[in-house]
PDB file of N, CA and C in Angstrom:
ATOM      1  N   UNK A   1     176.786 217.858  88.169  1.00  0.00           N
ATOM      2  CA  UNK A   1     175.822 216.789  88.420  1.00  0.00           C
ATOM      3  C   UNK A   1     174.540 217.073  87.633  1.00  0.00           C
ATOM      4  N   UNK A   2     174.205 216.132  86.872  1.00  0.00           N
ATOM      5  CA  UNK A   2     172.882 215.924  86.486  1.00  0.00           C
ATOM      6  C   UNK A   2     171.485 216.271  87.199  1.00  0.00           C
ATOM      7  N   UNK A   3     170.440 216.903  86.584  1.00  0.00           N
ATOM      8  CA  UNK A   3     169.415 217.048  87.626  1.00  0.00           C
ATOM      9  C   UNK A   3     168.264 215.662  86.888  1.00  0.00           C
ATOM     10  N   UNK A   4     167.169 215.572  87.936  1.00  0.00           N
ATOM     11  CA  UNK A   4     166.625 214.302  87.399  1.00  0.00           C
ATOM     12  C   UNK A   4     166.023 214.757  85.919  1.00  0.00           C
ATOM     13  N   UNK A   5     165.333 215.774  85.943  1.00  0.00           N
ATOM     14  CA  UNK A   5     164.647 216.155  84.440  1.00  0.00           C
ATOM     15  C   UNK A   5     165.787 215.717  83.392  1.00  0.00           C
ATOM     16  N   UNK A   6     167.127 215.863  83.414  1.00  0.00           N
ATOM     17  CA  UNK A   6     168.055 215.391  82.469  1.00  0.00           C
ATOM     18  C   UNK A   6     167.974 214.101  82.293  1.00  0.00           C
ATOM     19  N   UNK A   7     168.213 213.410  83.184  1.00  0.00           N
ATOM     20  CA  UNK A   7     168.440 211.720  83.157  1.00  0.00           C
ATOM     21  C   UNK A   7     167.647 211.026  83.350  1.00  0.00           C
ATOM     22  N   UNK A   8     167.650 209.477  83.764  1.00  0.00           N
ATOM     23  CA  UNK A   8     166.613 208.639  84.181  1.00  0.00           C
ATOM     24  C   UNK A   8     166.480 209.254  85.593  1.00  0.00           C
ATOM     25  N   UNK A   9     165.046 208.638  86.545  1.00  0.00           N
ATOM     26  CA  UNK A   9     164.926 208.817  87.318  1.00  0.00           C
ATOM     27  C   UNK A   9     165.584 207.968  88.564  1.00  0.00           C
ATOM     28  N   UNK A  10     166.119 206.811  87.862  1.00  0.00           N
ATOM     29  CA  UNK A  10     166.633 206.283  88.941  1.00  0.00           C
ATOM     30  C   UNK A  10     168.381 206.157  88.597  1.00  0.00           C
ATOM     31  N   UNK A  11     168.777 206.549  87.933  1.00  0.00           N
ATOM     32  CA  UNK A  11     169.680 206.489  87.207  1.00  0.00           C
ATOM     33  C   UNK A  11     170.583 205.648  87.846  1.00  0.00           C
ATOM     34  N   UNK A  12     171.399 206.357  89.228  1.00  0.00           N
ATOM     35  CA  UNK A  12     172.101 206.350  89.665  1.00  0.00           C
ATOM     36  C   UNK A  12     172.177 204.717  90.611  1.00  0.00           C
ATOM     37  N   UNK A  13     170.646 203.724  90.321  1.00  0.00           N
ATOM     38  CA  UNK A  13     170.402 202.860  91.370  1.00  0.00           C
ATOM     39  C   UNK A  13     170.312 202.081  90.575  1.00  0.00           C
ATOM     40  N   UNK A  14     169.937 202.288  89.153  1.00  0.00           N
ATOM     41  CA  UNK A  14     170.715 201.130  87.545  1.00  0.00           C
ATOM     42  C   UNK A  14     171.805 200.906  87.831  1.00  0.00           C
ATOM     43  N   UNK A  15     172.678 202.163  87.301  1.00  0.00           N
ATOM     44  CA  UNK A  15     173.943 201.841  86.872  1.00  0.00           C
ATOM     45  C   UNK A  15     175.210 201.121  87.871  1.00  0.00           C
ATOM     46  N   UNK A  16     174.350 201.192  89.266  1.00  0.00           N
ATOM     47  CA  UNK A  16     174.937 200.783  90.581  1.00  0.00           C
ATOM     48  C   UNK A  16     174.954 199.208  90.510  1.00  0.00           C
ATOM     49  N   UNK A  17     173.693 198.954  89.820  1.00  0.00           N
ATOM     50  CA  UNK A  17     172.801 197.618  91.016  1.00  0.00           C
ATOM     51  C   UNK A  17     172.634 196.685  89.231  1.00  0.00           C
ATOM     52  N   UNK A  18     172.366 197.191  88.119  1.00  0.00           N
ATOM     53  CA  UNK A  18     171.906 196.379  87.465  1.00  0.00           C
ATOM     54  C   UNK A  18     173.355 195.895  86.402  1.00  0.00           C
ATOM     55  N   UNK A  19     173.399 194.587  85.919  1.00  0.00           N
ATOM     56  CA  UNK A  19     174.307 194.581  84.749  1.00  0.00           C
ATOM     57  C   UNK A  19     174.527 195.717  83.530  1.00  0.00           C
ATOM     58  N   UNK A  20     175.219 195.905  83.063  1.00  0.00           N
ATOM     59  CA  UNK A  20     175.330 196.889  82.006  1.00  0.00           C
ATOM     60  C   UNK A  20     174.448 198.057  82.032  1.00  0.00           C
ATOM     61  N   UNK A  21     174.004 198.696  83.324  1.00  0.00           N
ATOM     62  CA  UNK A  21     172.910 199.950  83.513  1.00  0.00           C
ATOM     63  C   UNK A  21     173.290 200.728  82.721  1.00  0.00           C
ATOM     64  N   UNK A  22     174.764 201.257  82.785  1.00  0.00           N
ATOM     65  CA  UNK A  22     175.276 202.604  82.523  1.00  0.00           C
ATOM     66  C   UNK A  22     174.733 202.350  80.822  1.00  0.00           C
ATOM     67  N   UNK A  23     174.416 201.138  80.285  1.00  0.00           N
ATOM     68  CA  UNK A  23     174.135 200.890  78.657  1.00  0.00           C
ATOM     69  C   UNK A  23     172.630 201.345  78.464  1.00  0.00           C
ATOM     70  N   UNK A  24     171.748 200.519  79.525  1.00  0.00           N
ATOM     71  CA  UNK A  24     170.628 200.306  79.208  1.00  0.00           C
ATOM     72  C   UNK A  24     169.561 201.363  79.690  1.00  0.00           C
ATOM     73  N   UNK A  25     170.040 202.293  81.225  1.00  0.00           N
ATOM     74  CA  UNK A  25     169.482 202.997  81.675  1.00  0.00           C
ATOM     75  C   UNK A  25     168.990 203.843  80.793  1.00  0.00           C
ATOM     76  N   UNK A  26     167.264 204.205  80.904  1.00  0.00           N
ATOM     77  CA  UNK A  26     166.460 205.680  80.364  1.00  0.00           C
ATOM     78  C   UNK A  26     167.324 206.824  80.781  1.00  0.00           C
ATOM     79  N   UNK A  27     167.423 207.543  79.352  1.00  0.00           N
ATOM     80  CA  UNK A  27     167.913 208.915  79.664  1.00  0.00           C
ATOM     81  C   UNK A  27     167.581 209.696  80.068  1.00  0.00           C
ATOM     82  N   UNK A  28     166.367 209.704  80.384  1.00  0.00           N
ATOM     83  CA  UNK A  28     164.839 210.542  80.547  1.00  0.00           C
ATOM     84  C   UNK A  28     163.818 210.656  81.764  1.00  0.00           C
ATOM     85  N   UNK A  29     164.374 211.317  82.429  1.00  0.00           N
ATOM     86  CA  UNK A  29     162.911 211.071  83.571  1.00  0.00           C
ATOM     87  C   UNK A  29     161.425 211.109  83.091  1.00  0.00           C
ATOM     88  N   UNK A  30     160.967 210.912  83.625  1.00  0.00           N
ATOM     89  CA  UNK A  30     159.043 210.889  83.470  1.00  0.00           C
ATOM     90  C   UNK A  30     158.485 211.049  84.479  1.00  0.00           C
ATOM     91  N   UNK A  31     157.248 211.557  84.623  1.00  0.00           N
ATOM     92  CA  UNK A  31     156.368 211.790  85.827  1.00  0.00           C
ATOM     93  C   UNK A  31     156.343 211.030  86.458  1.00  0.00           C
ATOM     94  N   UNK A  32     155.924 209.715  85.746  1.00  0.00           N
ATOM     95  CA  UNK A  32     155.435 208.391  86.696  1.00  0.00           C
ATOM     96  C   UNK A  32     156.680 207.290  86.598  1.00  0.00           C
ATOM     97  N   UNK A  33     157.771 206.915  87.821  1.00  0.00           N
ATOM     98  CA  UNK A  33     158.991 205.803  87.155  1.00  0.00           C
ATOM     99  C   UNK A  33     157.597 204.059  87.348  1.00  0.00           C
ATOM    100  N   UNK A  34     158.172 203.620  86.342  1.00  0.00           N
ATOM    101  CA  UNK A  34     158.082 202.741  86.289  1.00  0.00           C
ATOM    102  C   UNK A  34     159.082 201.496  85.976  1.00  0.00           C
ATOM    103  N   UNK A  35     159.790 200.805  87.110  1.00  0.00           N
ATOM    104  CA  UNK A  35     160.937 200.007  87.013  1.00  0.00           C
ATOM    105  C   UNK A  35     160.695 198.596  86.542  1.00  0.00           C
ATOM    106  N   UNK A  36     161.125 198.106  85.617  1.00  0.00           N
ATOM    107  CA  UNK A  36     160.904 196.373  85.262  1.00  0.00           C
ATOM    108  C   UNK A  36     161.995 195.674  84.896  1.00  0.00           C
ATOM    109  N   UNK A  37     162.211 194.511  84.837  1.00  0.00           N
ATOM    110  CA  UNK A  37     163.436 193.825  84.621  1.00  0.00           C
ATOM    111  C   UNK A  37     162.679 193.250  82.803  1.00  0.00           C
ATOM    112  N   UNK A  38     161.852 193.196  82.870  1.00  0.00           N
ATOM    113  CA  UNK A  38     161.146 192.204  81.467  1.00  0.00           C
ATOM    114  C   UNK A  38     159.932 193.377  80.960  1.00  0.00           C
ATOM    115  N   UNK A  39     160.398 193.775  79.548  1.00  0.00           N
ATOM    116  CA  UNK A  39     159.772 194.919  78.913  1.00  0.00           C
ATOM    117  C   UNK A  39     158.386 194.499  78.702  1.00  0.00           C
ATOM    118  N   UNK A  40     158.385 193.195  78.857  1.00  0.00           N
ATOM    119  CA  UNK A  40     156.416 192.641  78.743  1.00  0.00           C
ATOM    120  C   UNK A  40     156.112 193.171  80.434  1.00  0.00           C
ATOM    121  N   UNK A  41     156.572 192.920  81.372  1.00  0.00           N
ATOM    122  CA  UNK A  41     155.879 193.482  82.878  1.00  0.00           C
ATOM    123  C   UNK A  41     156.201 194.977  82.506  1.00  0.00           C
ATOM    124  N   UNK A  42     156.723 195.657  82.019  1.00  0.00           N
ATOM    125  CA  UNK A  42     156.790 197.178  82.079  1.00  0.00           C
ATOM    126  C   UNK A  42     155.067 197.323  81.382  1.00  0.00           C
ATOM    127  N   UNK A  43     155.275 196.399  79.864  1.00  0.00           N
ATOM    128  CA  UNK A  43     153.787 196.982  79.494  1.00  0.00           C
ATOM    129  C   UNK A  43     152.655 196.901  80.479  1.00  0.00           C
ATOM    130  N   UNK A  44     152.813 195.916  80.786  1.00  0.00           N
ATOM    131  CA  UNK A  44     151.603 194.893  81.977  1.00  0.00           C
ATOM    132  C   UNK A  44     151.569 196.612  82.958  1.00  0.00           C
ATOM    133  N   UNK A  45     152.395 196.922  83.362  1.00  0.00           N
ATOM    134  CA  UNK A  45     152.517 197.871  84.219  1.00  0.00           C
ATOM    135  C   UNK A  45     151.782 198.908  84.521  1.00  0.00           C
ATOM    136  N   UNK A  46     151.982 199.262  82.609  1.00  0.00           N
ATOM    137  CA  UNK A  46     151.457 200.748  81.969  1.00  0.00           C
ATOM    138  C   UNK A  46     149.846 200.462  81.735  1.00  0.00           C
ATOM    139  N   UNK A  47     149.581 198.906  81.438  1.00  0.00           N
ATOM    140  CA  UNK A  47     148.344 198.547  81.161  1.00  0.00           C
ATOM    141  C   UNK A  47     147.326 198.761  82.599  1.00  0.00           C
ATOM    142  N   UNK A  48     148.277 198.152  83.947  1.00  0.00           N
ATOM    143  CA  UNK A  48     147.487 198.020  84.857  1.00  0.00           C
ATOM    144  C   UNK A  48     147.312 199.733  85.048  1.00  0.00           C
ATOM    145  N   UNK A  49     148.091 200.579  85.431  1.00  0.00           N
ATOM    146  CA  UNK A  49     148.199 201.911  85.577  1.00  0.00           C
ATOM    147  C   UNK A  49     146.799 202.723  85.036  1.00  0.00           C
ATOM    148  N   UNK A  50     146.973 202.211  83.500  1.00  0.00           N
ATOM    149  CA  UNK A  50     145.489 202.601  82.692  1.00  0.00           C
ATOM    150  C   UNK A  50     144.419 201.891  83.045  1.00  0.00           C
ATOM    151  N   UNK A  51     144.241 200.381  83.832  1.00  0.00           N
ATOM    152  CA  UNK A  51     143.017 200.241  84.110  1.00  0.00           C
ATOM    153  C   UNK A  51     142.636 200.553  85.425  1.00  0.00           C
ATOM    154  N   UNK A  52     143.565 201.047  86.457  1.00  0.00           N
ATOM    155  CA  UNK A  52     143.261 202.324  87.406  1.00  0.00           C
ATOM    156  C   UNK A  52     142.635 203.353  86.802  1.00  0.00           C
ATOM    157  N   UNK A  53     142.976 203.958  86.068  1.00  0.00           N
ATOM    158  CA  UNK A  53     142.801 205.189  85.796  1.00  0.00           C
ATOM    159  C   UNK A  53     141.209 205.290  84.951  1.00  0.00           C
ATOM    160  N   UNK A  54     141.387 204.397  84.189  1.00  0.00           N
ATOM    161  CA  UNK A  54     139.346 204.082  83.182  1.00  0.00           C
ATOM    162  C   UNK A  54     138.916 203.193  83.864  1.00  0.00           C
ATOM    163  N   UNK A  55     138.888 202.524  84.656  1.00  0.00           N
ATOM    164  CA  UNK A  55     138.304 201.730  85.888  1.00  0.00           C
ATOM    165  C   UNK A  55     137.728 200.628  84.852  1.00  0.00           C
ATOM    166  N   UNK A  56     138.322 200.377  83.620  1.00  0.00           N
ATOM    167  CA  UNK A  56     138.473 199.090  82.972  1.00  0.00           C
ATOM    168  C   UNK A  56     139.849 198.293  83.000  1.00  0.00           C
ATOM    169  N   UNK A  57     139.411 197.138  83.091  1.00  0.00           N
ATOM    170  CA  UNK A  57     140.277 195.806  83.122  1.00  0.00           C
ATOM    171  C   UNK A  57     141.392 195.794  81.165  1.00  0.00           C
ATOM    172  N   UNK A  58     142.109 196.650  81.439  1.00  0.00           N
ATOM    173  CA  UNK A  58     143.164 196.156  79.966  1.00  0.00           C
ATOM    174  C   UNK A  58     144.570 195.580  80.231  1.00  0.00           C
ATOM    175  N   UNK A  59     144.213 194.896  80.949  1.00  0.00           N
ATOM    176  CA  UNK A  59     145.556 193.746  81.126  1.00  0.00           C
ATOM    177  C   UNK A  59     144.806 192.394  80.408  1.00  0.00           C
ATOM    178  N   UNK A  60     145.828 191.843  79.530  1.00  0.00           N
ATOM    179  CA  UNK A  60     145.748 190.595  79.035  1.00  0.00           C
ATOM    180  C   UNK A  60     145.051 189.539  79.984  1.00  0.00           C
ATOM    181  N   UNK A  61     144.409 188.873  79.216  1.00  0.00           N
ATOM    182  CA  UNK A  61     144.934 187.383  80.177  1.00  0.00           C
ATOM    183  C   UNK A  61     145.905 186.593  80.213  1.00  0.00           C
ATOM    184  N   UNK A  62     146.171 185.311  80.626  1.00  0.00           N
ATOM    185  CA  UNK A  62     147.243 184.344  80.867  1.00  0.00           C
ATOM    186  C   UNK A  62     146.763 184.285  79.363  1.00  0.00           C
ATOM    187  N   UNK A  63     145.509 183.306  78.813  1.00  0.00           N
ATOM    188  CA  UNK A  63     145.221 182.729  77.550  1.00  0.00           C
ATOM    189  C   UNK A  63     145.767 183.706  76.672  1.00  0.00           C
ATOM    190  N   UNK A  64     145.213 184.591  76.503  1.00  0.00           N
ATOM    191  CA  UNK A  64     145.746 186.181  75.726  1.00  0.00           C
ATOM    192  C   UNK A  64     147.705 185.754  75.556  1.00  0.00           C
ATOM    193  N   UNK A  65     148.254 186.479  76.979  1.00  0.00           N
ATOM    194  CA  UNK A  65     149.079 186.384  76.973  1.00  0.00           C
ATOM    195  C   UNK A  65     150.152 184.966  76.043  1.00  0.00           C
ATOM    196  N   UNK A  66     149.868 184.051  76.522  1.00  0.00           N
ATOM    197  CA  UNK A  66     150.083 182.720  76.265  1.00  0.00           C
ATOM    198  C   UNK A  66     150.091 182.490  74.377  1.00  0.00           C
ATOM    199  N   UNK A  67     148.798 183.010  73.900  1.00  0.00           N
ATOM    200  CA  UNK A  67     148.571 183.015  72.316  1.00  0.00           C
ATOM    201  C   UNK A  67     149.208 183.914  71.747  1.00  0.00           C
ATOM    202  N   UNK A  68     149.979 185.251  72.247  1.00  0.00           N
ATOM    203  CA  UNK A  68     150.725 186.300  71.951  1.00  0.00           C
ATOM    204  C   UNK A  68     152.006 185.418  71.621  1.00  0.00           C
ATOM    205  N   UNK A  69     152.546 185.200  72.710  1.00  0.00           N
ATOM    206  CA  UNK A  69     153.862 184.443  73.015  1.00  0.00           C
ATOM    207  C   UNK A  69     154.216 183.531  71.856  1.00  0.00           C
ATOM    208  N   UNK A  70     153.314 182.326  71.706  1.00  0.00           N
ATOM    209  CA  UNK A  70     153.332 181.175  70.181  1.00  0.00           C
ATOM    210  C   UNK A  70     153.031 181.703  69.247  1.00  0.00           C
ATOM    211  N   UNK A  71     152.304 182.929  68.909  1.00  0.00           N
ATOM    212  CA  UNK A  71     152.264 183.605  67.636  1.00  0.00           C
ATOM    213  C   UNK A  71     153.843 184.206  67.446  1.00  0.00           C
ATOM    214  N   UNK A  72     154.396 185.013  68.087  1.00  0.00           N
ATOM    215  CA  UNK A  72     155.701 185.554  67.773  1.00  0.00           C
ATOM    216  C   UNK A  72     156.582 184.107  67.508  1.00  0.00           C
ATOM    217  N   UNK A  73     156.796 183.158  68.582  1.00  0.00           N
ATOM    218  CA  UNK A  73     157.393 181.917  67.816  1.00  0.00           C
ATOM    219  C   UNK A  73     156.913 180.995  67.131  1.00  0.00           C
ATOM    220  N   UNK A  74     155.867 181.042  66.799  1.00  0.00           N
ATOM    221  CA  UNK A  74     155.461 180.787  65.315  1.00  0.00           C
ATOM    222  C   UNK A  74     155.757 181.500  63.771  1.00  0.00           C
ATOM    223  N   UNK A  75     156.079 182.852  64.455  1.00  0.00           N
ATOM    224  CA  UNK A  75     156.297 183.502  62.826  1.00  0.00           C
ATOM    225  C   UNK A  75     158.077 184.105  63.440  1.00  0.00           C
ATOM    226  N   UNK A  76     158.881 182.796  64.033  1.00  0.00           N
ATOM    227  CA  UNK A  76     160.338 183.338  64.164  1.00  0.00           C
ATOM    228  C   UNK A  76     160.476 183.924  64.848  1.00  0.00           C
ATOM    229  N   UNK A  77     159.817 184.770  65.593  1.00  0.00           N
ATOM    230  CA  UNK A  77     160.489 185.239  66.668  1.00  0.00           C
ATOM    231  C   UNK A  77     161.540 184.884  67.949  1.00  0.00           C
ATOM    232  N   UNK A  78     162.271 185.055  68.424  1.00  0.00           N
ATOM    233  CA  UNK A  78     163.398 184.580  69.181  1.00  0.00           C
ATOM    234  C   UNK A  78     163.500 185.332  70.659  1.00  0.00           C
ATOM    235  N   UNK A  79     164.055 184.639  72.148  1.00  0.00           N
ATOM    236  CA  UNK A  79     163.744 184.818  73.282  1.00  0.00           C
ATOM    237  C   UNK A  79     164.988 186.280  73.171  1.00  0.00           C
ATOM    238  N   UNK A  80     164.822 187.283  73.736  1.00  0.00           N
ATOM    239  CA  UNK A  80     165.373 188.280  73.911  1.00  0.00           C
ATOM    240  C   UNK A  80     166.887 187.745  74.712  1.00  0.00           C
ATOM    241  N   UNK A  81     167.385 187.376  75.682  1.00  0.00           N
ATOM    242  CA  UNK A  81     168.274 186.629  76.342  1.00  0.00           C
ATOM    243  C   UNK A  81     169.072 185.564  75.745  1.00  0.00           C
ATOM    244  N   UNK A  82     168.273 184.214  75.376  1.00  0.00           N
ATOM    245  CA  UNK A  82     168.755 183.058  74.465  1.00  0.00           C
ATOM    246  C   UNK A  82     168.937 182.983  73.218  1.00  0.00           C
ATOM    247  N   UNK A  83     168.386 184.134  72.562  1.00  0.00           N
ATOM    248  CA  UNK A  83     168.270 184.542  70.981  1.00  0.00           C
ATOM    249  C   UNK A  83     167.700 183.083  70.549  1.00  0.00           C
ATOM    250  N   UNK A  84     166.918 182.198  71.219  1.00  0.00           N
ATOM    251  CA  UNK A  84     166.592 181.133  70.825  1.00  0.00           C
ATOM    252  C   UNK A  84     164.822 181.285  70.463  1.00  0.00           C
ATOM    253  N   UNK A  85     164.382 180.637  69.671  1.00  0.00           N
ATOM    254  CA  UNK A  85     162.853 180.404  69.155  1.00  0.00           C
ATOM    255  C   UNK A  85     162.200 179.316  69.841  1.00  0.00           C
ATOM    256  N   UNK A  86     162.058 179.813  71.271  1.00  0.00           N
ATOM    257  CA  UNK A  86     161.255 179.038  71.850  1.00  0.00           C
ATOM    258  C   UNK A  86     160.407 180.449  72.800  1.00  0.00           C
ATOM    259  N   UNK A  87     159.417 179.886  73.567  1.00  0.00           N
ATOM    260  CA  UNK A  87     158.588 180.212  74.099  1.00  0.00           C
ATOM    261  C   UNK A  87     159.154 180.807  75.405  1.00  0.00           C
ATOM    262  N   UNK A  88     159.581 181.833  75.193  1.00  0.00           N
ATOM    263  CA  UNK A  88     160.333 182.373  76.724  1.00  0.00           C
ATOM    264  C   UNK A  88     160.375 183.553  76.659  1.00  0.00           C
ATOM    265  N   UNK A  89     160.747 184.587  77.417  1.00  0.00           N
ATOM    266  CA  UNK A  89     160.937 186.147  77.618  1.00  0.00           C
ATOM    267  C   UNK A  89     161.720 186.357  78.155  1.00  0.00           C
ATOM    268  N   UNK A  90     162.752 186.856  77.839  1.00  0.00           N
ATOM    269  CA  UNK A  90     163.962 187.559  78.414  1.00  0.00           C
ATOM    270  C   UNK A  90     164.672 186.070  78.812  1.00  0.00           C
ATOM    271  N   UNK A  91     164.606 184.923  79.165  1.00  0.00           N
ATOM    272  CA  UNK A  91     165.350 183.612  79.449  1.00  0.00           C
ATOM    273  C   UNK A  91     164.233 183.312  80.334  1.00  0.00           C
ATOM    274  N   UNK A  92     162.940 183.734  80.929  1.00  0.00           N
ATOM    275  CA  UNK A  92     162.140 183.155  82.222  1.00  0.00           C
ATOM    276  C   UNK A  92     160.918 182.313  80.925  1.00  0.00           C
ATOM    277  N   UNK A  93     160.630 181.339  81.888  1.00  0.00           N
ATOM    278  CA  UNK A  93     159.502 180.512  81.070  1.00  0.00           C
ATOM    279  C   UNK A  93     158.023 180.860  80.960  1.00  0.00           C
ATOM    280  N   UNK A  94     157.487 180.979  80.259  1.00  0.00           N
ATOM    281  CA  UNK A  94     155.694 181.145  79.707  1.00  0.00           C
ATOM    282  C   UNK A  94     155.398 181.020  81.548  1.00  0.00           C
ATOM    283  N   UNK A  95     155.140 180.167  82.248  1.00  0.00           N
ATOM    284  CA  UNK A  95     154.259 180.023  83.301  1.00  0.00           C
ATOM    285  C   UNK A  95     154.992 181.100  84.307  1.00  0.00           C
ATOM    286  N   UNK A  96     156.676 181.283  84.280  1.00  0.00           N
ATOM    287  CA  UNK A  96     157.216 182.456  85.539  1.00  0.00           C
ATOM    288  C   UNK A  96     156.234 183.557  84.885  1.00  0.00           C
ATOM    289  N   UNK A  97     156.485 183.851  83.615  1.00  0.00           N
ATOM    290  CA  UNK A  97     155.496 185.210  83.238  1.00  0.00           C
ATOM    291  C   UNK A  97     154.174 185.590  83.717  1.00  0.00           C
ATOM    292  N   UNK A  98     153.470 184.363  83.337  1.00  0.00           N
ATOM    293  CA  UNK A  98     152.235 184.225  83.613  1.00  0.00           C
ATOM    294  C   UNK A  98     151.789 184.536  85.179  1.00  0.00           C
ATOM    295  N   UNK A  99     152.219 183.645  85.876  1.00  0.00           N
ATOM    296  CA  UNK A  99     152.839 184.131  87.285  1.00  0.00           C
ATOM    297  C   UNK A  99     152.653 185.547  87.733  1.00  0.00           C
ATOM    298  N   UNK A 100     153.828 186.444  87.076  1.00  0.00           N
ATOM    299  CA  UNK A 100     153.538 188.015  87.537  1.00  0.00           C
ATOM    300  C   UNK A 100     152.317 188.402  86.763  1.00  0.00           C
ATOM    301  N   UNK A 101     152.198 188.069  85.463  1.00  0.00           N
ATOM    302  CA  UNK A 101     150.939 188.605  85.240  1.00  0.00           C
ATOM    303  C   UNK A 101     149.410 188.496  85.845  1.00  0.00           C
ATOM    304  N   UNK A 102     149.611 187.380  86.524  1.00  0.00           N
ATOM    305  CA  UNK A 102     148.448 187.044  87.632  1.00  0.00           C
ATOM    306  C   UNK A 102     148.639 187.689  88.827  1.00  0.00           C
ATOM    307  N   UNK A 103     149.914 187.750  89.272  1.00  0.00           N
ATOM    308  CA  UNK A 103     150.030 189.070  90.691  1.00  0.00           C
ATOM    309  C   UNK A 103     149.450 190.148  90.118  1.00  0.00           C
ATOM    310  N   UNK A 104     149.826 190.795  89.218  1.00  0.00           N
ATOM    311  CA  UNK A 104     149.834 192.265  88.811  1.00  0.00           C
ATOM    312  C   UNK A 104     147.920 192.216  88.441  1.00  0.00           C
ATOM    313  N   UNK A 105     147.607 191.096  87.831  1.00  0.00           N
ATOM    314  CA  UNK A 105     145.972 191.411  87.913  1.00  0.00           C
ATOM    315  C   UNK A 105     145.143 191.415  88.933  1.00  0.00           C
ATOM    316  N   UNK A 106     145.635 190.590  90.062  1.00  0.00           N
ATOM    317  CA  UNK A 106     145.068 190.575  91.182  1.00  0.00           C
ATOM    318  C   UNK A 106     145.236 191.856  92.236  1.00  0.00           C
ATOM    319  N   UNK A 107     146.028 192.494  91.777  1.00  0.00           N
ATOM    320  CA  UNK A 107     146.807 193.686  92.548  1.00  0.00           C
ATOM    321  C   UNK A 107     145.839 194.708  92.200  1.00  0.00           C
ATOM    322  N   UNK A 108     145.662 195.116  90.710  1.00  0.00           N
ATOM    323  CA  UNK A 108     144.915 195.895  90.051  1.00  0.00           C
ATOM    324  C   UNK A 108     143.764 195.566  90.149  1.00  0.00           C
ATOM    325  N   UNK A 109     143.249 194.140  90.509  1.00  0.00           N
ATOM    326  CA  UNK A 109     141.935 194.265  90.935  1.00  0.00           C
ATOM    327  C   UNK A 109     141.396 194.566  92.085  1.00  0.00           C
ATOM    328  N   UNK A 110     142.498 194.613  92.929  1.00  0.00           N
ATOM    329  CA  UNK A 110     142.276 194.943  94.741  1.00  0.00           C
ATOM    330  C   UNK A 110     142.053 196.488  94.625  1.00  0.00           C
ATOM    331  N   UNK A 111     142.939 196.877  94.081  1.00  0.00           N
ATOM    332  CA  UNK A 111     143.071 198.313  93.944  1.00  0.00           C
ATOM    333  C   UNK A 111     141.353 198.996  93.674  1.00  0.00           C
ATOM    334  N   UNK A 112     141.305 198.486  92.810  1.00  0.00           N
ATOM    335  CA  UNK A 112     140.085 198.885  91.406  1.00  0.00           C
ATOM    336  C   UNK A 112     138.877 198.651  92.446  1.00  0.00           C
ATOM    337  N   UNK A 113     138.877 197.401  93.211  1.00  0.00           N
ATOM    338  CA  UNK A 113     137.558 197.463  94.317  1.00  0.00           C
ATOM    339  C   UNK A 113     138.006 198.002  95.428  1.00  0.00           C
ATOM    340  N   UNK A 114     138.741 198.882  95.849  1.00  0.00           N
ATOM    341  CA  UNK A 114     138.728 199.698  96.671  1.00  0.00           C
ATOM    342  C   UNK A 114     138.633 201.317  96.769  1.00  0.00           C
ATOM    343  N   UNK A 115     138.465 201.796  94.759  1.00  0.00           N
ATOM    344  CA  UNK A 115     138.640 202.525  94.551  1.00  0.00           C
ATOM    345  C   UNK A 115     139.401 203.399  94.404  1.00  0.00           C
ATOM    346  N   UNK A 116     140.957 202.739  94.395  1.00  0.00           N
ATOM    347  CA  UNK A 116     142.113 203.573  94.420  1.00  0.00           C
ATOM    348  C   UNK A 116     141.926 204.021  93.014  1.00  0.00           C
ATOM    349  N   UNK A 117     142.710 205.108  93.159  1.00  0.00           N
ATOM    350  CA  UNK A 117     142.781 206.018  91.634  1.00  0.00           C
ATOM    351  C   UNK A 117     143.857 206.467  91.765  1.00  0.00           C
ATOM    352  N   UNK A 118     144.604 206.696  90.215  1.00  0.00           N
ATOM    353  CA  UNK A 118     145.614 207.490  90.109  1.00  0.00           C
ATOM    354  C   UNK A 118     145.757 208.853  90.428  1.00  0.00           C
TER     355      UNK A 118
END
């Protein structure tokens, strides 16, 4: 048996629970897990994490976010899921995104005025 320092940290609750885990699962544990279904909320994640930690705000905005999104399908870029050139992430639409990205700022801002720290 694997110890966690070898593998992912959750390894065993991917390859159980998610489509194709045993493909996609991190090989790698890390100090801190951080689990996401959509590699833009993983960043959002790592971003909110860091504005715990410098007690600055570096999460995007929606607008931010939103002008990111039409720049990549403006210069071709294609939805990770639909392989299609429209305005989507992983198959969820601009506003579902936007959505968590407004939980996750409001979260990090509760945090941040209460003084939680990493």
């Amino acid at each position: 048996m694997e110890t966690s320092w070898e593998w992912g940290a959750r390894r065993a609750q991917i390859e159980a629970c998610v489509p194709h885990g045993k493909t996609i699962c991190a090989d790698f544990a890390a100090d801190y897990t951080l689990v996401s279904g959509v590699s833009n909320w993983w960043g959002w994640g790592i971003a909110a994490m860091l504005s715990l930690k410098s007690g600055l705000d570096l999460l995007p905005t929606g607008v931010e976010e939103a002008c990111t999104l039409w720049a990549v399908v403006n210069a071709g870029g294609v939805d990770g899921i639909s392989l299609k050139n429209v305005p989507t992430v992983d198959g969820l639409s601009l506003a579902d995104n936007l959505k968590i990205l407004e939980r996750l700022t409001g979260i990090t801002a509760m945090c941040q005025s209460t003084r939680y720290i990493l």
